[in-house]
C-alpha atoms as a PDB file:
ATOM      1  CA  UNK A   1      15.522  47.707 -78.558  1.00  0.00           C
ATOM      2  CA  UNK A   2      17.204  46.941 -75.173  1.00  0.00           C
ATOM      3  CA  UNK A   3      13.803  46.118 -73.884  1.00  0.00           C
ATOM      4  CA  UNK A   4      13.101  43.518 -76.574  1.00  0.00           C
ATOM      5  CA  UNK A   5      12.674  39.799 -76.509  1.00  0.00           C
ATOM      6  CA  UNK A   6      14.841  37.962 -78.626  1.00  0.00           C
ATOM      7  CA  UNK A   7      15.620  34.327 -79.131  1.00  0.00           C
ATOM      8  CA  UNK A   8      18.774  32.784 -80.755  1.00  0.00           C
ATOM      9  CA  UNK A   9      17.812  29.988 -82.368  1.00  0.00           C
ATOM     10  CA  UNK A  10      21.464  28.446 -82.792  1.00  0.00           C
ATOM     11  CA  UNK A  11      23.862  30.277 -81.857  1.00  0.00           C
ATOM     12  CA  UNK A  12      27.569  29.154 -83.596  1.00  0.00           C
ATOM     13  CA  UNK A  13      30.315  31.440 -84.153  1.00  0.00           C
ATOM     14  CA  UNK A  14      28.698  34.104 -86.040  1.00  0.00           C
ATOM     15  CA  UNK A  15      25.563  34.237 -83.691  1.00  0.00           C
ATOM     16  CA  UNK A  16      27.518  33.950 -80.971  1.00  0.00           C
ATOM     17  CA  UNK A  17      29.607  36.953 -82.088  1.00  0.00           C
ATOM     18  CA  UNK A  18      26.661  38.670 -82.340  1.00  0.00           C
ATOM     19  CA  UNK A  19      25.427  37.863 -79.085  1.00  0.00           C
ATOM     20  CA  UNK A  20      28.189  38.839 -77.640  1.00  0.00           C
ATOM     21  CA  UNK A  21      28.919  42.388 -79.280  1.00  0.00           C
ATOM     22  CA  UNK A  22      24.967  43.239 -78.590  1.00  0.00           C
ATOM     23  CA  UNK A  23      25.405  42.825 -74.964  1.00  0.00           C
ATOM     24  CA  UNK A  24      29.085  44.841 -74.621  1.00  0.00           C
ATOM     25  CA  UNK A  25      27.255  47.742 -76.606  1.00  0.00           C
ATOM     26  CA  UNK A  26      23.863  47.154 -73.864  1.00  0.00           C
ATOM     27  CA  UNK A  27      21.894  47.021 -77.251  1.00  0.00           C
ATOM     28  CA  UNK A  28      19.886  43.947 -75.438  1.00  0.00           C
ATOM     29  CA  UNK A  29      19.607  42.979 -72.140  1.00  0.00           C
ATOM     30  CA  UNK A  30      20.688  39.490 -71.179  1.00  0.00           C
ATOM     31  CA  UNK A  31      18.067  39.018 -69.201  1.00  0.00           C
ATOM     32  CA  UNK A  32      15.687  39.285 -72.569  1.00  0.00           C
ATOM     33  CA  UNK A  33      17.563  37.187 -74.140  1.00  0.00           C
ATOM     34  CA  UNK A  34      17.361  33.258 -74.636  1.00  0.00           C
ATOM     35  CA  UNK A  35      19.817  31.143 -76.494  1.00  0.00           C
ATOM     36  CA  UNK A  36      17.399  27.865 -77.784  1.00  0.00           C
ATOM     37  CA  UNK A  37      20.201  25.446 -78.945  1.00  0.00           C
ATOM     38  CA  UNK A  38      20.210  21.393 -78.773  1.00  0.00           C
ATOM     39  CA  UNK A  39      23.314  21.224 -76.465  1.00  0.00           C
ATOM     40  CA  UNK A  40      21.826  23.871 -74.284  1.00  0.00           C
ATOM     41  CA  UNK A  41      25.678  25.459 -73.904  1.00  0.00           C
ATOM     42  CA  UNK A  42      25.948  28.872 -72.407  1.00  0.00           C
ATOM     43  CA  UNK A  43      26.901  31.001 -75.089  1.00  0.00           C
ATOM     44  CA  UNK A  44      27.355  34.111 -72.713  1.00  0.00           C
ATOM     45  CA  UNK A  45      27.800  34.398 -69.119  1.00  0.00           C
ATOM     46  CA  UNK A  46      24.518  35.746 -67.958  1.00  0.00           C
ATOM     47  CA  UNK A  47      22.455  34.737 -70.747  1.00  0.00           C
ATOM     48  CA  UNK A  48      20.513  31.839 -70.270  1.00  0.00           C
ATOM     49  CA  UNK A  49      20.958  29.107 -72.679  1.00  0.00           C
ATOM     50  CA  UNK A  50      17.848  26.182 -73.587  1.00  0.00           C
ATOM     51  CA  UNK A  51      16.763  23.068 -75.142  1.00  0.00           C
ATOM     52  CA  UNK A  52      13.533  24.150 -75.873  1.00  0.00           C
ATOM     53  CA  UNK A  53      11.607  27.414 -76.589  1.00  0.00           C
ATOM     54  CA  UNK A  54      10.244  29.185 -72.998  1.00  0.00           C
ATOM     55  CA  UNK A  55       6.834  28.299 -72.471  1.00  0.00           C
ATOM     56  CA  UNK A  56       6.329  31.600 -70.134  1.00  0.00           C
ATOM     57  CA  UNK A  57       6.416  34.370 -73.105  1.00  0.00           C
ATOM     58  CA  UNK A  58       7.351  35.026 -77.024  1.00  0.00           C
ATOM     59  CA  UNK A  59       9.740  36.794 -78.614  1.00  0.00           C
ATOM     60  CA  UNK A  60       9.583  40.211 -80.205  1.00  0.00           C
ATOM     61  CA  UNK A  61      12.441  39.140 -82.541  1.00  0.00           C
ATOM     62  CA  UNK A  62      13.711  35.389 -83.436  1.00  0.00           C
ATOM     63  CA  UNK A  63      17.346  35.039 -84.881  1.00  0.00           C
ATOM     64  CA  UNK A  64      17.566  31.709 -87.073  1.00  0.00           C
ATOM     65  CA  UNK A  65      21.203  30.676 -86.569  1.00  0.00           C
ATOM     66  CA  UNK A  66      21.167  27.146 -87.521  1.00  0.00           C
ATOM     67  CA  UNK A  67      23.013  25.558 -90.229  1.00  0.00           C
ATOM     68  CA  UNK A  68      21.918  26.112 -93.666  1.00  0.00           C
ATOM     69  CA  UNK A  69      22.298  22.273 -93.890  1.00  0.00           C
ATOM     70  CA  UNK A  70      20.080  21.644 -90.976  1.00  0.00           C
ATOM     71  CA  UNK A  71      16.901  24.011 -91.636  1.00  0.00           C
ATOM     72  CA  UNK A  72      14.783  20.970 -91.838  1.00  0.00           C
ATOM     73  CA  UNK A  73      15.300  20.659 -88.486  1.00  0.00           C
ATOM     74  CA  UNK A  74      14.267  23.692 -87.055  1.00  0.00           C
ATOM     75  CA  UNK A  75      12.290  23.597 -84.273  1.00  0.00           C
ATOM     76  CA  UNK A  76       8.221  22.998 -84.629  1.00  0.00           C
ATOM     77  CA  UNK A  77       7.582  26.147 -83.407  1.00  0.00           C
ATOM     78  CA  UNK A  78       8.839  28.628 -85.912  1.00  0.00           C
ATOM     79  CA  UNK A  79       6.808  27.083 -88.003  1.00  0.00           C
ATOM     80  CA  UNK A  80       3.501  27.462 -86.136  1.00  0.00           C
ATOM     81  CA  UNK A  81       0.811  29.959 -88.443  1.00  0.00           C
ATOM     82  CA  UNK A  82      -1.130  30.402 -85.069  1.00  0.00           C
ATOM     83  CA  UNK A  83       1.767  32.223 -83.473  1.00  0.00           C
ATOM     84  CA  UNK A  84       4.052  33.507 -85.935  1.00  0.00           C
ATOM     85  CA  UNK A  85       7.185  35.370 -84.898  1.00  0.00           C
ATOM     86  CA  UNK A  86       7.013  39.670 -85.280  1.00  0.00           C
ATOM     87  CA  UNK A  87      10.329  39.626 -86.513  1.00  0.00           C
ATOM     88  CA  UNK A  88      12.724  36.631 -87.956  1.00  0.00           C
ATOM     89  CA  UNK A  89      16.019  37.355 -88.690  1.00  0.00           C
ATOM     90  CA  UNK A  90      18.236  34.560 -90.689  1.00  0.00           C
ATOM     91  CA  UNK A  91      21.733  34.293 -91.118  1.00  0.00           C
ATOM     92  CA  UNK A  92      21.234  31.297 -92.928  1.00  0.00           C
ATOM     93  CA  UNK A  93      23.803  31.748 -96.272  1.00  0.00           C
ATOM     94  CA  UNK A  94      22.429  31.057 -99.156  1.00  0.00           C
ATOM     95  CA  UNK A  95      18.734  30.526 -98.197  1.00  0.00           C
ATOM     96  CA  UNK A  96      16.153  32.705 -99.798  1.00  0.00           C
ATOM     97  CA  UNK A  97      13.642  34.705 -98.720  1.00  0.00           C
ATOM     98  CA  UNK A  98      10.861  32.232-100.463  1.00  0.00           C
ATOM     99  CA  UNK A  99      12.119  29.205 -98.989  1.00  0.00           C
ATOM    100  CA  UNK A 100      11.971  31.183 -95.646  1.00  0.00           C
ATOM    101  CA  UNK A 101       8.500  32.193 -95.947  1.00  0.00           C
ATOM    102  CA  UNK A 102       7.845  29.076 -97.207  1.00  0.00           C
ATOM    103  CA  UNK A 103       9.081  26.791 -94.168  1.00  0.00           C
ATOM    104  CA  UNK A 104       8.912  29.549 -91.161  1.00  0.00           C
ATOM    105  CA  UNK A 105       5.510  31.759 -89.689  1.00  0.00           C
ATOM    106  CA  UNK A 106       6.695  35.278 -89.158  1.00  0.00           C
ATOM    107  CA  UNK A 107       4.891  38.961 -89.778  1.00  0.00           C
ATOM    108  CA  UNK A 108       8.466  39.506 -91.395  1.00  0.00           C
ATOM    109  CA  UNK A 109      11.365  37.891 -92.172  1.00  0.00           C
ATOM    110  CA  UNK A 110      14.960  39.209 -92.832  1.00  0.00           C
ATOM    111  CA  UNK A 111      17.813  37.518 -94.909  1.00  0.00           C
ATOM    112  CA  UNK A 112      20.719  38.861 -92.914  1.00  0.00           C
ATOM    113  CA  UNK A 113      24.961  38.475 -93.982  1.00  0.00           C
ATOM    114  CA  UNK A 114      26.853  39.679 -91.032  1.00  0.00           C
ATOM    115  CA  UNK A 115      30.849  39.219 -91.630  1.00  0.00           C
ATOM    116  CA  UNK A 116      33.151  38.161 -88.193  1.00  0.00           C
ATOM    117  CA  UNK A 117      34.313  41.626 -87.710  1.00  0.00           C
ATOM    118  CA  UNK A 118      30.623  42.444 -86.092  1.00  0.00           C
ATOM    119  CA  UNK A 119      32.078  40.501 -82.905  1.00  0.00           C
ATOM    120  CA  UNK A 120      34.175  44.286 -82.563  1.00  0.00           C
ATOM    121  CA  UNK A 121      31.568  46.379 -83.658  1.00  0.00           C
ATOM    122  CA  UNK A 122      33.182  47.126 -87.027  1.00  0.00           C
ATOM    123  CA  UNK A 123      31.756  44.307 -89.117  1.00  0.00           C
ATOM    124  CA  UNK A 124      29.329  44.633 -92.507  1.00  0.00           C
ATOM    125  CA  UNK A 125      25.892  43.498 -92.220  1.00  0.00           C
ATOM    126  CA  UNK A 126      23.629  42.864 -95.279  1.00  0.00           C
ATOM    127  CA  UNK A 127      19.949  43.201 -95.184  1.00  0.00           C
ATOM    128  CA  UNK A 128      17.264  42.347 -97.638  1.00  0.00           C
ATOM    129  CA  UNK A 129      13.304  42.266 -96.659  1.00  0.00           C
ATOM    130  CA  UNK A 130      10.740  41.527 -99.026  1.00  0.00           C
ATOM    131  CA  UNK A 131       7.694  43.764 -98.739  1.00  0.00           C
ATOM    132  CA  UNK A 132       8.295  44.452 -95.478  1.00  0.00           C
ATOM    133  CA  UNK A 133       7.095  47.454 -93.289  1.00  0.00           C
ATOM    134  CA  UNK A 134       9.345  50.289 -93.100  1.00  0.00           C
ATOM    135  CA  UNK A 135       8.733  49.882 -88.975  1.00  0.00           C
ATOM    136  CA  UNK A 136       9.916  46.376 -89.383  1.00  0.00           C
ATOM    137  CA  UNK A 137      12.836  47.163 -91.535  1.00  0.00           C
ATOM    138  CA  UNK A 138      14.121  50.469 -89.380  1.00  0.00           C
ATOM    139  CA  UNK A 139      13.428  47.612 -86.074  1.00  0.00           C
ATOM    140  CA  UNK A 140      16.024  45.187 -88.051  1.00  0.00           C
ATOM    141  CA  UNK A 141      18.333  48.125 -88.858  1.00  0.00           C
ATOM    142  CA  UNK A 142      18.784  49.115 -85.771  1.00  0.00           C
ATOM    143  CA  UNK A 143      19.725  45.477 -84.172  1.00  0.00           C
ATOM    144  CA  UNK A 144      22.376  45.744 -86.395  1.00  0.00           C
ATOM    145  CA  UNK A 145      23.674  49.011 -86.033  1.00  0.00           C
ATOM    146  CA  UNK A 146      25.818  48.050 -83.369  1.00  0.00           C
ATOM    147  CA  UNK A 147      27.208  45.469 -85.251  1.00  0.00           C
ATOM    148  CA  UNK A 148      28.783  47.997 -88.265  1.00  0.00           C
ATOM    149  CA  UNK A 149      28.069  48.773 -91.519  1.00  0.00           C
ATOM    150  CA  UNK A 150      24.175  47.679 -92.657  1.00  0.00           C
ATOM    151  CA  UNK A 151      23.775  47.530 -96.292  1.00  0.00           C
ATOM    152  CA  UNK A 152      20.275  47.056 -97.586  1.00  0.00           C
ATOM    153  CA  UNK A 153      20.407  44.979-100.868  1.00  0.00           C
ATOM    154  CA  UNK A 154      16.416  45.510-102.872  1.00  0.00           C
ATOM    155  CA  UNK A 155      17.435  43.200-105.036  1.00  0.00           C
ATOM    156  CA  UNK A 156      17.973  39.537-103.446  1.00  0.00           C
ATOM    157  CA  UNK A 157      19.279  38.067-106.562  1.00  0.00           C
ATOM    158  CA  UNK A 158      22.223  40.264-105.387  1.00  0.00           C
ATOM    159  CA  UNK A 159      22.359  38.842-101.709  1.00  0.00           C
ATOM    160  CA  UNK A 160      24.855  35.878-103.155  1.00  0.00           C
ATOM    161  CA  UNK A 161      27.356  38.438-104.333  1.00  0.00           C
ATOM    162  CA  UNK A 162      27.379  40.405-101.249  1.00  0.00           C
ATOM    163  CA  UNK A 163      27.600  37.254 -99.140  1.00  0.00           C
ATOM    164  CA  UNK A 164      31.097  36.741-100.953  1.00  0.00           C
ATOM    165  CA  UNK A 165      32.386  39.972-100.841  1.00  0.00           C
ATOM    166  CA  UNK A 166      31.512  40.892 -97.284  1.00  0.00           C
ATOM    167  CA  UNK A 167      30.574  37.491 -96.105  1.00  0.00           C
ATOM    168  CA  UNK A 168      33.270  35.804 -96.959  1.00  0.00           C
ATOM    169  CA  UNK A 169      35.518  38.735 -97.243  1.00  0.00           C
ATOM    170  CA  UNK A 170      37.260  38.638 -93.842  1.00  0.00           C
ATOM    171  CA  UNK A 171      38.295  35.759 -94.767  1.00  0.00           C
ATOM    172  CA  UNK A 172      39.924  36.411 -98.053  1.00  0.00           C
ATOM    173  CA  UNK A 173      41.453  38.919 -95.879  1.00  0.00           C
ATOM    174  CA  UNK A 174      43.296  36.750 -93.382  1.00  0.00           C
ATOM    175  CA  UNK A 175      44.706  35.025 -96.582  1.00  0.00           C
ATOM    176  CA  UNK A 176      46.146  37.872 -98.205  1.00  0.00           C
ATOM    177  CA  UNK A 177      47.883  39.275 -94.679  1.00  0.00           C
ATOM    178  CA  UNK A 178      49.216  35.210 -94.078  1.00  0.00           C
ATOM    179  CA  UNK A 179      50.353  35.772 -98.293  1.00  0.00           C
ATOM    180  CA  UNK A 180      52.072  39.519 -97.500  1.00  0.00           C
ATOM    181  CA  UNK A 181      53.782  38.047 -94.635  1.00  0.00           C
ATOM    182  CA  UNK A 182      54.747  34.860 -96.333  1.00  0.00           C
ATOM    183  CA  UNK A 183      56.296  36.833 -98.636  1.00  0.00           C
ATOM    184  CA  UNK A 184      58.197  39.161 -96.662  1.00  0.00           C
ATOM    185  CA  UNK A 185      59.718  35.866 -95.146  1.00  0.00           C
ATOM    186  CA  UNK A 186      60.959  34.719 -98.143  1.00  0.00           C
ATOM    187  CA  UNK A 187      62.775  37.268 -99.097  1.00  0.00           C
ATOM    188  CA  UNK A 188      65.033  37.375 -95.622  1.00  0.00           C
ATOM    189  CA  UNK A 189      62.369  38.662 -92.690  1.00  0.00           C
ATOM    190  CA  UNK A 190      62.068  36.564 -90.108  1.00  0.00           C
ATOM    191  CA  UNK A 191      58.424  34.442 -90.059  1.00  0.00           C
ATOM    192  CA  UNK A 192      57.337  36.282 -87.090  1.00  0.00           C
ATOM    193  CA  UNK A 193      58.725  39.920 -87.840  1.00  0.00           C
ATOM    194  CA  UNK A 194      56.875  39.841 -91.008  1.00  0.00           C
ATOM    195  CA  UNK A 195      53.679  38.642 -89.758  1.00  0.00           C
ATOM    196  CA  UNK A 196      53.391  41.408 -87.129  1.00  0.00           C
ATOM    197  CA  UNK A 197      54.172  44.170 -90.248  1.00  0.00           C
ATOM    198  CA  UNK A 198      51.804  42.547 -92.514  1.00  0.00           C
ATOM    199  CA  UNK A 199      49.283  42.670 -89.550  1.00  0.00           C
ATOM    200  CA  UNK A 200      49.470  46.471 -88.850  1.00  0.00           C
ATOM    201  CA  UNK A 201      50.038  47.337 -92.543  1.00  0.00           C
ATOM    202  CA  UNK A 202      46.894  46.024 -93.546  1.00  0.00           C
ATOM    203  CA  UNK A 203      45.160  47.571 -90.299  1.00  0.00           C
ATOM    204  CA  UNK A 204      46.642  50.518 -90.925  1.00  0.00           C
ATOM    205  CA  UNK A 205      45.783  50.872 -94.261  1.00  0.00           C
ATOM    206  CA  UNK A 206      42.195  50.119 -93.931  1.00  0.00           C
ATOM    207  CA  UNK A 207      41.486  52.587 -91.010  1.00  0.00           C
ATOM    208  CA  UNK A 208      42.934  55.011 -93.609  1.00  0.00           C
ATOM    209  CA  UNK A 209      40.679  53.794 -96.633  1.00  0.00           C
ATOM    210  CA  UNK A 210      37.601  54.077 -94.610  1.00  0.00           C
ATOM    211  CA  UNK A 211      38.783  57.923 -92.659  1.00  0.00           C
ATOM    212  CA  UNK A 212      39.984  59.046 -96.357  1.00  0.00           C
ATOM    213  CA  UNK A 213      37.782  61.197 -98.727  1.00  0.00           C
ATOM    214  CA  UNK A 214      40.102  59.669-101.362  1.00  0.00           C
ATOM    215  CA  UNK A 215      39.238  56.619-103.460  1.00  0.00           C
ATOM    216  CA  UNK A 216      42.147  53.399-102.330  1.00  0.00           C
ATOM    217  CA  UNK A 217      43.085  53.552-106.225  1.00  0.00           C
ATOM    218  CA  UNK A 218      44.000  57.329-104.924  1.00  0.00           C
ATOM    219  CA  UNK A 219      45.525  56.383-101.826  1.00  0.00           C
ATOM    220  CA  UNK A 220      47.599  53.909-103.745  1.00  0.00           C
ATOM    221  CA  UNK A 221      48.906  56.404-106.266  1.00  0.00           C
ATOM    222  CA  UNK A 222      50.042  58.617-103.424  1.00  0.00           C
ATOM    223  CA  UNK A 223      52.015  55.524-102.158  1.00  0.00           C
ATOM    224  CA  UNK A 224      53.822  54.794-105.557  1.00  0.00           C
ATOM    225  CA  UNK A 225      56.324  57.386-107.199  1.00  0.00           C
ATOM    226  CA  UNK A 226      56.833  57.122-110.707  1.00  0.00           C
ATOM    227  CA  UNK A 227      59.670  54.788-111.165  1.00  0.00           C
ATOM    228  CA  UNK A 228      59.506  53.800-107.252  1.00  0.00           C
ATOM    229  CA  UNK A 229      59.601  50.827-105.677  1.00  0.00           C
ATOM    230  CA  UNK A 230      55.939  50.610-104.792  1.00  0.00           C
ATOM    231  CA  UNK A 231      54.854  51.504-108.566  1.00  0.00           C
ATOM    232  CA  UNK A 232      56.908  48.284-109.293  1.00  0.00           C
ATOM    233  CA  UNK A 233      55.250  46.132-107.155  1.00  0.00           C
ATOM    234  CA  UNK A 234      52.097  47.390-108.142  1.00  0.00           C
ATOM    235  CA  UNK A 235      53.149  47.146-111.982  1.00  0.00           C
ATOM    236  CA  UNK A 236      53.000  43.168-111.409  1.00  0.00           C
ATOM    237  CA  UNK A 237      49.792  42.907-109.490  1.00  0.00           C
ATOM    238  CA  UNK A 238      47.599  45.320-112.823  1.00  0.00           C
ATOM    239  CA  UNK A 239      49.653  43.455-115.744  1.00  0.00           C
ATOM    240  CA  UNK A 240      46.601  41.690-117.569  1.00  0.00           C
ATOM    241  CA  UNK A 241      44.317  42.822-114.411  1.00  0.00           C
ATOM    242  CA  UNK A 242      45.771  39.706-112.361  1.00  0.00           C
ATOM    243  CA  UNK A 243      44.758  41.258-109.124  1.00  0.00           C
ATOM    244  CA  UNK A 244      41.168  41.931-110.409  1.00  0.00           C
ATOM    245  CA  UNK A 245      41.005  38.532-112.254  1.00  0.00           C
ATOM    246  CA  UNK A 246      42.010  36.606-109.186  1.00  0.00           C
ATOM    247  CA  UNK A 247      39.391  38.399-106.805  1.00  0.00           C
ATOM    248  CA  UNK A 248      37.007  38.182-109.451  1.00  0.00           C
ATOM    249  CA  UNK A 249      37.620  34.428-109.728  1.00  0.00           C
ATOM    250  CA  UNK A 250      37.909  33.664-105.690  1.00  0.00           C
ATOM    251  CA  UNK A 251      34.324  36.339-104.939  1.00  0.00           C
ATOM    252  CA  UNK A 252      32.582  34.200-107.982  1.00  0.00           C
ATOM    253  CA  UNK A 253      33.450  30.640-107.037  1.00  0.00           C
ATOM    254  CA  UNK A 254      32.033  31.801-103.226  1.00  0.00           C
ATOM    255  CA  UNK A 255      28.711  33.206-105.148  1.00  0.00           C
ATOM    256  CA  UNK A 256      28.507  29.798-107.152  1.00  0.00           C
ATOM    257  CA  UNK A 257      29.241  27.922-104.041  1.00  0.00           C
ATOM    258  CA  UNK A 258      25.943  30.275-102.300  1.00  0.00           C
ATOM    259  CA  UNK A 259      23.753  29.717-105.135  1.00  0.00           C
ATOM    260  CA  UNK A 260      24.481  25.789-104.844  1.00  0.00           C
ATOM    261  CA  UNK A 261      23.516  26.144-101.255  1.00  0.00           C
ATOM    262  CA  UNK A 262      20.086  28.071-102.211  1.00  0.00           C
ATOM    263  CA  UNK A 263      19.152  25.386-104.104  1.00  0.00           C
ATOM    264  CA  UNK A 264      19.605  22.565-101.745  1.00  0.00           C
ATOM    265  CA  UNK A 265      17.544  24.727 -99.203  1.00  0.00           C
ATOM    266  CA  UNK A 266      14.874  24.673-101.663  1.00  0.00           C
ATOM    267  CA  UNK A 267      14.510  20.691-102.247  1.00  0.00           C
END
């Protein structure tokens, strides 16, 4: 992999993330690497950043990083049937695999949903490949390794619920420490005091989730003593399910929200 050629083709935040974690781990060198954006901004130091596609060689590997909004406006060349790509790889949310294929020339293309935690190596990354080669698929897998947990999902008509539980999950996340520490704050903690111990409760917690052979229901249990404080608390977020409901509620509207976004691809 480190000796492959790979193109960005946009390279925002979450490419950029990428970028950037794929170089610290020496998954690719920089030297193989060109960033092909309009602005032509560096997006990391030693990594040379374009207008236009090199005319002196072709990639082993192209990452599609544009905006879903702007995929009409991909550059000519991915679409070019006399020199299609080995290997496309979009990050483009919500558009399919057939819209892809339909707009793009590639020997295989890959729907990819990495989350912002792949910028430290400990992000989710979800995979789906119609048809393709098992050479092509292991070649994918392992540019993402580096990134964190890869997930292949078969079925694509799944891809919009994983994009809002993992996609979108991070940022769910954030929301719920800024709500624990909110809450701490109101009832007599400082602002600041309570964010830091909502930051390393949560980080605590999840290193233990993911170390523990135990389930988090589990882990939770062994938290809460019968008639404790924690069973309490936790007494108010199962009455009627409201915990499940409101995740339920916040992972479907991000699906919906996908789905909408599939279908504009598509026009």
């Amino acid at each position: 992999m480190h000796e492959a050629r790979v193109w960005l083709v946009g390279a925002g935040n979450m490419g950029g993330a990428m970028l950037r974690r794929w170089i610290e781990a020496e998954t690719l060198s920089p030297h193989r690497v060109t960033v092909i954006n309009r602005s032509g901004r560096i997006v990391v130091d030693g990594v040379p950043s374009v207008t236009s596609p090199p005319g002196d060689h072709r990639p082993d590997i192209v990452l599609l990083g544009i905006k879903p909004q702007m995929i009409g406006q991909a550059p000519a060349f991915l679409a070019d049937q006399d020199a299609p790509v080995p290997l496309m790889v979009s990050i483009l949310a919500g558009v399919d695999h057939a819209t892809l294929a339909r707009r793009f020339a590639a020997d295989t293309i890959v729907r990819a949903m990495p989350n912002l935690p792949v910028a430290i190596g400990r992000g989710v990354v979800g995979l789906h490949a119609a048809g393709a080669p098992v050479a092509a698929r292991d070649r994918a897998a392992a540019l993402m390794a580096p990134l964190g947990l890869v997930e292949w999902i078969d079925d694509e008509a799944q891809f919009d619920a994983m994009t809002a539980l993992a996609g979108s999950g991070p940022g769910f996340t954030y929301r719920f420490i800024d709500a624990l520490a909110a809450a701490g704050a109101a009832l007599g903690l400082s602002p600041e005091q309570s964010l830091r111990m909502a930051r390393a409760t949560v980080e605590g917690s999840a290193i233990l989730a993911a170390q523990s052979d135990e389930t988090p229901a589990a882990l939770a249990d062994r938290v809460a003593s019968p008639g404790g404080s924690t069973r309490q608390g936790l007494n108010v977020l199962d009455a009627d399910k409201a915990l499940e409901r409101l995740l339920f509620a916040t992972l479907d509207a991000a699906r919906a929200r996908n789905a909408e976004m599939a279908a504009a691809a598509r026009d």
